[in-house]
C-alpha atoms as a PDB file:
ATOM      1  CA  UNK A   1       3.879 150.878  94.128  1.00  0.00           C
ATOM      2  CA  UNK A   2       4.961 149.430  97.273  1.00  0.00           C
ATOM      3  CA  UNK A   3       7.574 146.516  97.127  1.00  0.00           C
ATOM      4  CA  UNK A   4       6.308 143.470  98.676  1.00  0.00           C
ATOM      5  CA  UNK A   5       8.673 141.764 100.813  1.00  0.00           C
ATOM      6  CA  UNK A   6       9.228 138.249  99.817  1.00  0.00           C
ATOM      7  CA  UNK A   7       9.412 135.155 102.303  1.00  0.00           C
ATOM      8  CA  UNK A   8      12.162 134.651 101.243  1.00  0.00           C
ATOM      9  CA  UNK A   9      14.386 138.284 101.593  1.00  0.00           C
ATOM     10  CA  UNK A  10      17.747 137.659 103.207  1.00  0.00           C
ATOM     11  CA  UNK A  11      16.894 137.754 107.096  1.00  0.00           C
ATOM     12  CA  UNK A  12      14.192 135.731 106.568  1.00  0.00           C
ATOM     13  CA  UNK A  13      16.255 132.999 104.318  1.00  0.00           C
ATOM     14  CA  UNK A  14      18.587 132.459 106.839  1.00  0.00           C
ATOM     15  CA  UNK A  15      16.046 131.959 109.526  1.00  0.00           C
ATOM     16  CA  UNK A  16      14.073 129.076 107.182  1.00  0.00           C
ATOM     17  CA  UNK A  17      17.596 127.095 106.302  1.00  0.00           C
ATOM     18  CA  UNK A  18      18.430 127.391 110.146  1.00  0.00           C
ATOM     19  CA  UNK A  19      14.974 125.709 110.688  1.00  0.00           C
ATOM     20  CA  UNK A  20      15.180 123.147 108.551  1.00  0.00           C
ATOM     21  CA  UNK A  21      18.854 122.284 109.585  1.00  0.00           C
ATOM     22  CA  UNK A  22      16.993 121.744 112.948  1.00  0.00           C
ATOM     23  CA  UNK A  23      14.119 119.970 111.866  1.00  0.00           C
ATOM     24  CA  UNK A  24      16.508 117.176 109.758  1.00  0.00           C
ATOM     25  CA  UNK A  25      18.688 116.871 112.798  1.00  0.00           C
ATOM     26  CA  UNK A  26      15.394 116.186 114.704  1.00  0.00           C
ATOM     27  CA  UNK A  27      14.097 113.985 112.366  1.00  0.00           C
ATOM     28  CA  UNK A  28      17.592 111.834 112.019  1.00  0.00           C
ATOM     29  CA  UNK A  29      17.682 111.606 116.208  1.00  0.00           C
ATOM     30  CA  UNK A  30      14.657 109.976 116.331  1.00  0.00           C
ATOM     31  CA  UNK A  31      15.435 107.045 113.835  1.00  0.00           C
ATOM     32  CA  UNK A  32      16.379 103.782 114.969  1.00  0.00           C
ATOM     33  CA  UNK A  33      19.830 103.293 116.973  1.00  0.00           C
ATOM     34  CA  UNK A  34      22.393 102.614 114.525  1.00  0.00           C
ATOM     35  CA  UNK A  35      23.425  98.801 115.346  1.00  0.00           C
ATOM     36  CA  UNK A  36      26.530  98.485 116.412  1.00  0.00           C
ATOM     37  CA  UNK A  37      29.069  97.350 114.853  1.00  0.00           C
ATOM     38  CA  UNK A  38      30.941  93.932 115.765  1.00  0.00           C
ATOM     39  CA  UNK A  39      34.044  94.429 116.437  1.00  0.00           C
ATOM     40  CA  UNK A  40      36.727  93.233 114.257  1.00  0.00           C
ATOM     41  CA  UNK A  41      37.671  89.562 113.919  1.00  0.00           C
ATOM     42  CA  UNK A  42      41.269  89.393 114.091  1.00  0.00           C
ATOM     43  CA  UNK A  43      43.347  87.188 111.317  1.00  0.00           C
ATOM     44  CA  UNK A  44      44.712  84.121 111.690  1.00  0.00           C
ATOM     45  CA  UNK A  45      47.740  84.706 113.803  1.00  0.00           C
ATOM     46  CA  UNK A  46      50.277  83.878 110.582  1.00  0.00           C
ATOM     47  CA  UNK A  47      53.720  82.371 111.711  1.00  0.00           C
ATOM     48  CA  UNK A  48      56.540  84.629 111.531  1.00  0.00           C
ATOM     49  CA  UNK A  49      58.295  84.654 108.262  1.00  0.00           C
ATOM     50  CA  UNK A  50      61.853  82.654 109.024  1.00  0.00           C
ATOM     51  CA  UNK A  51      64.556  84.742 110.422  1.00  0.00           C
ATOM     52  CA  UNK A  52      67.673  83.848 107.128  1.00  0.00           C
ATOM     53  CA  UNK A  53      70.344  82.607 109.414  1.00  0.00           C
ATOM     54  CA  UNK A  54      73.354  84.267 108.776  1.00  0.00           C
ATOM     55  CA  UNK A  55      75.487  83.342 105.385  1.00  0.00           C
ATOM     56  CA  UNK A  56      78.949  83.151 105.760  1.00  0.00           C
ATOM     57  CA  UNK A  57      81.443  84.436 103.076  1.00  0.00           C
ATOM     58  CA  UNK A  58      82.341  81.782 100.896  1.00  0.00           C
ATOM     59  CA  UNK A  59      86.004  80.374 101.586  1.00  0.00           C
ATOM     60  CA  UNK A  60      88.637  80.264  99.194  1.00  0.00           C
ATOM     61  CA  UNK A  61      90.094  76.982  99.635  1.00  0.00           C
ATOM     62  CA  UNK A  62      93.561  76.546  98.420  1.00  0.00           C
ATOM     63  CA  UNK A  63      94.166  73.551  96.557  1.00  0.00           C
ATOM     64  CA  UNK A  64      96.293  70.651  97.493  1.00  0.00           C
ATOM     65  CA  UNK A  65      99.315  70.374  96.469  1.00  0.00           C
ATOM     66  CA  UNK A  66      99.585  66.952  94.245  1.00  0.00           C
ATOM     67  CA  UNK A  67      99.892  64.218  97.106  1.00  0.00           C
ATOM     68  CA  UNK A  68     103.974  63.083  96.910  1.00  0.00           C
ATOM     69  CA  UNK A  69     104.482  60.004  98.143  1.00  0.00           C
ATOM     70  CA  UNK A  70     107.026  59.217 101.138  1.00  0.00           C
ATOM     71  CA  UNK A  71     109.656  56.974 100.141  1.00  0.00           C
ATOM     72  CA  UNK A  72     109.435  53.764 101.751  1.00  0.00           C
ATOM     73  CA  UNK A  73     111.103  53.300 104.727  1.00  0.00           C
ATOM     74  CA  UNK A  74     113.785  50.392 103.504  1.00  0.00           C
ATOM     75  CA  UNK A  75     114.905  49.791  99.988  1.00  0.00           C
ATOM     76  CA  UNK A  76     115.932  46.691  98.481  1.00  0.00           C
ATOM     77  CA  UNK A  77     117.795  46.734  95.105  1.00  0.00           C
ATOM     78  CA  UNK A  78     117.528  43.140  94.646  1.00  0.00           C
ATOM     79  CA  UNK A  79     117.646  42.466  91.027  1.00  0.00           C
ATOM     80  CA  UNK A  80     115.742  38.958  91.109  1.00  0.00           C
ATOM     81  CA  UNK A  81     113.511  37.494  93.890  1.00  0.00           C
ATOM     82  CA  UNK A  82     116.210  35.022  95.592  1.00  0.00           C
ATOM     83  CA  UNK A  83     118.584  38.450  96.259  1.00  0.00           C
ATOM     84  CA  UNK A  84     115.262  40.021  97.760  1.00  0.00           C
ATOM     85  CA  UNK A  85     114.359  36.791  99.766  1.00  0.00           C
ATOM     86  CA  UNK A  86     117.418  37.530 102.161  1.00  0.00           C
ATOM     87  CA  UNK A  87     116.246  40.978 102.270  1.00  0.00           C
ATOM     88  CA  UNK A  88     112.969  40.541 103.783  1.00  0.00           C
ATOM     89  CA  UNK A  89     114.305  38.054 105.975  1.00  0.00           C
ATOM     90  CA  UNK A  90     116.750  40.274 107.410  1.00  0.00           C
ATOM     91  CA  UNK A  91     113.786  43.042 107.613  1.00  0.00           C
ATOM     92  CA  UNK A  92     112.081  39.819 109.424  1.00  0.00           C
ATOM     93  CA  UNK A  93     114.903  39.244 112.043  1.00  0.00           C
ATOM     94  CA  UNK A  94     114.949  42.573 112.836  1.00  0.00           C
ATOM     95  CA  UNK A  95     111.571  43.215 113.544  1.00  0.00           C
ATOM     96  CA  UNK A  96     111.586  39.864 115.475  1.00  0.00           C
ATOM     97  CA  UNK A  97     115.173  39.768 117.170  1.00  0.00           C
ATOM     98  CA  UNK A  98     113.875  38.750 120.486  1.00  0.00           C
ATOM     99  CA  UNK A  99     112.100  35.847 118.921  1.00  0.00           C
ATOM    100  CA  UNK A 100     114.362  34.570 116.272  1.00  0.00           C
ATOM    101  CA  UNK A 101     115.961  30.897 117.592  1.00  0.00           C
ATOM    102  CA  UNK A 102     119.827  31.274 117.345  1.00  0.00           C
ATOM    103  CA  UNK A 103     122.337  28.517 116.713  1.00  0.00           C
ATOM    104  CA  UNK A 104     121.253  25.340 115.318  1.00  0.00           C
ATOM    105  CA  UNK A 105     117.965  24.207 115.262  1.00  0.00           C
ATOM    106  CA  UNK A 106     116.993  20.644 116.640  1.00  0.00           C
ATOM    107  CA  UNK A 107     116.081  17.657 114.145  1.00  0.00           C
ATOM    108  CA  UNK A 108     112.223  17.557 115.514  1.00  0.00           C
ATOM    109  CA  UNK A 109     110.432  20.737 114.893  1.00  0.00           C
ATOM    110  CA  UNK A 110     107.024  21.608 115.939  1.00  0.00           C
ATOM    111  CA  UNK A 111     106.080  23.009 112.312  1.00  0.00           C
ATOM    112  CA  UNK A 112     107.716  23.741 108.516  1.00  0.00           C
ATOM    113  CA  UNK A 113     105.552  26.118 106.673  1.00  0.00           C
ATOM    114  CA  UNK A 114     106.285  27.177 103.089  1.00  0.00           C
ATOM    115  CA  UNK A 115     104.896  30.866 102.582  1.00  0.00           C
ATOM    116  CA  UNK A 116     104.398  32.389  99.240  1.00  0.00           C
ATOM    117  CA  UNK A 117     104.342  36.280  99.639  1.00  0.00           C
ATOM    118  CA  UNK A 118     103.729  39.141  96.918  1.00  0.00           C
ATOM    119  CA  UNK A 119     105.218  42.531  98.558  1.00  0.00           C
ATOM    120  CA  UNK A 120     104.058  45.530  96.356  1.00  0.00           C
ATOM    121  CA  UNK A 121     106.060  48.539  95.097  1.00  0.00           C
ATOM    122  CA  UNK A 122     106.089  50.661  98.708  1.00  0.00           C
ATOM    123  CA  UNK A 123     106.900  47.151 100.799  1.00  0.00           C
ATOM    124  CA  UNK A 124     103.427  46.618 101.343  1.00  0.00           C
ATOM    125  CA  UNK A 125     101.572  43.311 101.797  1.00  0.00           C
ATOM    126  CA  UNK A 126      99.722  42.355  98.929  1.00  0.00           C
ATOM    127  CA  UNK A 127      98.961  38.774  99.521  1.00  0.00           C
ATOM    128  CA  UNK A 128      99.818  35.713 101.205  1.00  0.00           C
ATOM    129  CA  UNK A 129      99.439  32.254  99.738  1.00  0.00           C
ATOM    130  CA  UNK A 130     100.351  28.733 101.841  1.00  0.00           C
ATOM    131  CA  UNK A 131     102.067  26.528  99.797  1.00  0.00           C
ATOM    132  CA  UNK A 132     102.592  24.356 102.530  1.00  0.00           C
ATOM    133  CA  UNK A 133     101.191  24.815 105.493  1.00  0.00           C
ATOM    134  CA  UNK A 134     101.281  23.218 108.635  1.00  0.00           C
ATOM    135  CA  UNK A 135      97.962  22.775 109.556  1.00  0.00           C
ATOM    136  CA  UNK A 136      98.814  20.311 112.133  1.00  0.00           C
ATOM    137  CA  UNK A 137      98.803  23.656 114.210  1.00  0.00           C
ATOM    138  CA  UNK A 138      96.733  26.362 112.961  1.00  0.00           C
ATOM    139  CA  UNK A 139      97.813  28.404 115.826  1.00  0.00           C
ATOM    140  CA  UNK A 140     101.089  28.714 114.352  1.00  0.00           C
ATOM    141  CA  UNK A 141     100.059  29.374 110.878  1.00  0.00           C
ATOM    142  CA  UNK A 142      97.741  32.437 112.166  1.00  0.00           C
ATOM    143  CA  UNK A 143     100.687  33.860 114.063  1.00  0.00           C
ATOM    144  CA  UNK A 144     102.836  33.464 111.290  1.00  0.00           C
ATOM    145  CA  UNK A 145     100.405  35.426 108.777  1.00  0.00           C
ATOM    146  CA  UNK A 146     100.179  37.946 111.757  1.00  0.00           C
ATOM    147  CA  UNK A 147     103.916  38.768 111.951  1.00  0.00           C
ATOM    148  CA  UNK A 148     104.457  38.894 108.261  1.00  0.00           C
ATOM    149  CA  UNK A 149     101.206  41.860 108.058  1.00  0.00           C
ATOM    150  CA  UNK A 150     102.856  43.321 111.558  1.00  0.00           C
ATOM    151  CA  UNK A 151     106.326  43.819 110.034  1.00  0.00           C
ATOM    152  CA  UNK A 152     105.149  45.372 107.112  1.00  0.00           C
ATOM    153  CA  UNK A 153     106.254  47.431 105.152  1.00  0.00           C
ATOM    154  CA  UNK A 154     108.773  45.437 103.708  1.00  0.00           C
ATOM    155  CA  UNK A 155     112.082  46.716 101.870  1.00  0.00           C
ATOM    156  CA  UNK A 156     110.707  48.492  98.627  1.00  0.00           C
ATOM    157  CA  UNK A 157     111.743  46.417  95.713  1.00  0.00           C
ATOM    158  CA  UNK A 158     113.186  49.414  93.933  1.00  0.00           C
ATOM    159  CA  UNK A 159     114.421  47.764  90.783  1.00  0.00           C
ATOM    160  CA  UNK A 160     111.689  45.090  90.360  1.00  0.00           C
ATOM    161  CA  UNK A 161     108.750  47.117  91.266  1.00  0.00           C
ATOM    162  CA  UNK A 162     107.034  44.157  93.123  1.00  0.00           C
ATOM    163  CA  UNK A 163     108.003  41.084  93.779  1.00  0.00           C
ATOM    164  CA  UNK A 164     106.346  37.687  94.587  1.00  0.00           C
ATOM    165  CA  UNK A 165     108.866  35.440  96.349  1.00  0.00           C
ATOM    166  CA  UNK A 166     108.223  32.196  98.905  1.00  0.00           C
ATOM    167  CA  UNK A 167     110.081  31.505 102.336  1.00  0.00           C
ATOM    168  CA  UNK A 168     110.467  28.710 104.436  1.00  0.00           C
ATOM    169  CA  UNK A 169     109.000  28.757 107.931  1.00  0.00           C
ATOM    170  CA  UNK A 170     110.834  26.729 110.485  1.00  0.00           C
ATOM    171  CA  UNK A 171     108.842  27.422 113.893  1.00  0.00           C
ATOM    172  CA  UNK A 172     109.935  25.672 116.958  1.00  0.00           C
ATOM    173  CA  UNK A 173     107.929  24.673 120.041  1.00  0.00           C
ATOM    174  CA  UNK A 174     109.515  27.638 122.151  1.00  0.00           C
ATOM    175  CA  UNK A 175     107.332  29.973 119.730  1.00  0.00           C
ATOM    176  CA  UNK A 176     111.188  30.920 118.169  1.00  0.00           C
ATOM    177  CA  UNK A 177     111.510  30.186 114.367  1.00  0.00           C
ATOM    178  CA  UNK A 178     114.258  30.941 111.164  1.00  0.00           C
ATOM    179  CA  UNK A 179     113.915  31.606 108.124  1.00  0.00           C
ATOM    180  CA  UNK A 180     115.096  28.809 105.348  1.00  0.00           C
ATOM    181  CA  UNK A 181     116.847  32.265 103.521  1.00  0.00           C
ATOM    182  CA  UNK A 182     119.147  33.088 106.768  1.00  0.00           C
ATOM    183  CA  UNK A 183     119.331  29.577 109.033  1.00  0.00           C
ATOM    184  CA  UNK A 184     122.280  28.170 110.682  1.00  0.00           C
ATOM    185  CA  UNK A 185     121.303  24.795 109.975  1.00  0.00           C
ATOM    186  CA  UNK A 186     119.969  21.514 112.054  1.00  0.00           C
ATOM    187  CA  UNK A 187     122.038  19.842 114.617  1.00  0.00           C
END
């Protein structure tokens, strides 16, 4: 019996898969050009994410110290409000030597004003009232109210806290005045 050899024996195998091979890369040559392919469409350009600004280490604050209050410049240990008149008109002469009228003042004056002032605890100005006020020269009366804020503060009124007390005004035509508490008088 003779043995047939088969298409298919080894050599011959290998010579049929090489063909085919061929054949399917002949076929897939001729088929239509792949398209091509668009080329990508780039994003939406995206805004950079925010640089963080740099965060300083917290600071340690100290804390104040409880605020202490200055004593006033001038005391006044008038016990009742005629003891501290003379003492703000002596704080009122000296802030207004130069303009204070010495000696005896004539009989005709250009204006008598009766002031009514409340001086708080530290000397400060609280208020100012007219009581009678010479309005016959408002000029007068404003620069009047204008020294008595400028000279503040006033002597601290140690042992009555504050103090509301009234002075007399008497202002002559020179622009000089006195004080009713510390005047020499009218000729």
């Amino acid at each position: 019996m003779q043995h047939v050899r088969s298409p298919w024996s080894t050599g011959r195998r290998f010579v049929w898969q090489w063909a085919c091979i061929c054949l399917v890369m002949w076929l897939a040559g001729c088929a239509a050009p792949p398209k091509p392919v668009p080329p990508p469409v780039p994003a939406p350009a995206q805004p950079a994410p925010p640089v963080p600004e740099p965060v300083a280490p917290p600071v340690t604050v100290a804390p104040e110290p409880p605020a202490v209050e200055a004593p006033p410049v001038k005391t006044s240990h008038a016990a009742n409000p005629r003891e501290y008149r003379k003492d703000a008109a002596g704080h009122l002469y000296e802030k207004y030597a130069d303009r204070v009228y010495a000696g005896k003042l004539p009989p005709l004056l250009q204006a008598v004003g009766v002031l009514e002032l409340d001086i708080g605890r530290r000397g400060e100005v609280v208020a100012l009232r007219w009581t009678r006020a010479p309005r016959q020269v408002p000029k007068v009366m404003a620069e009047i109210e204008s020294m008595v804020h400028a000279a503040a503060p006033f002597p601290a009124p140690v042992r009555m806290g504050k103090i509301s007390y009234t002075e007399v005004w008497l202002w002559h035509k020179s622009g000089r005045f006195q004080l009713d508490s510390l005047t020499e008088g009218q000729k």
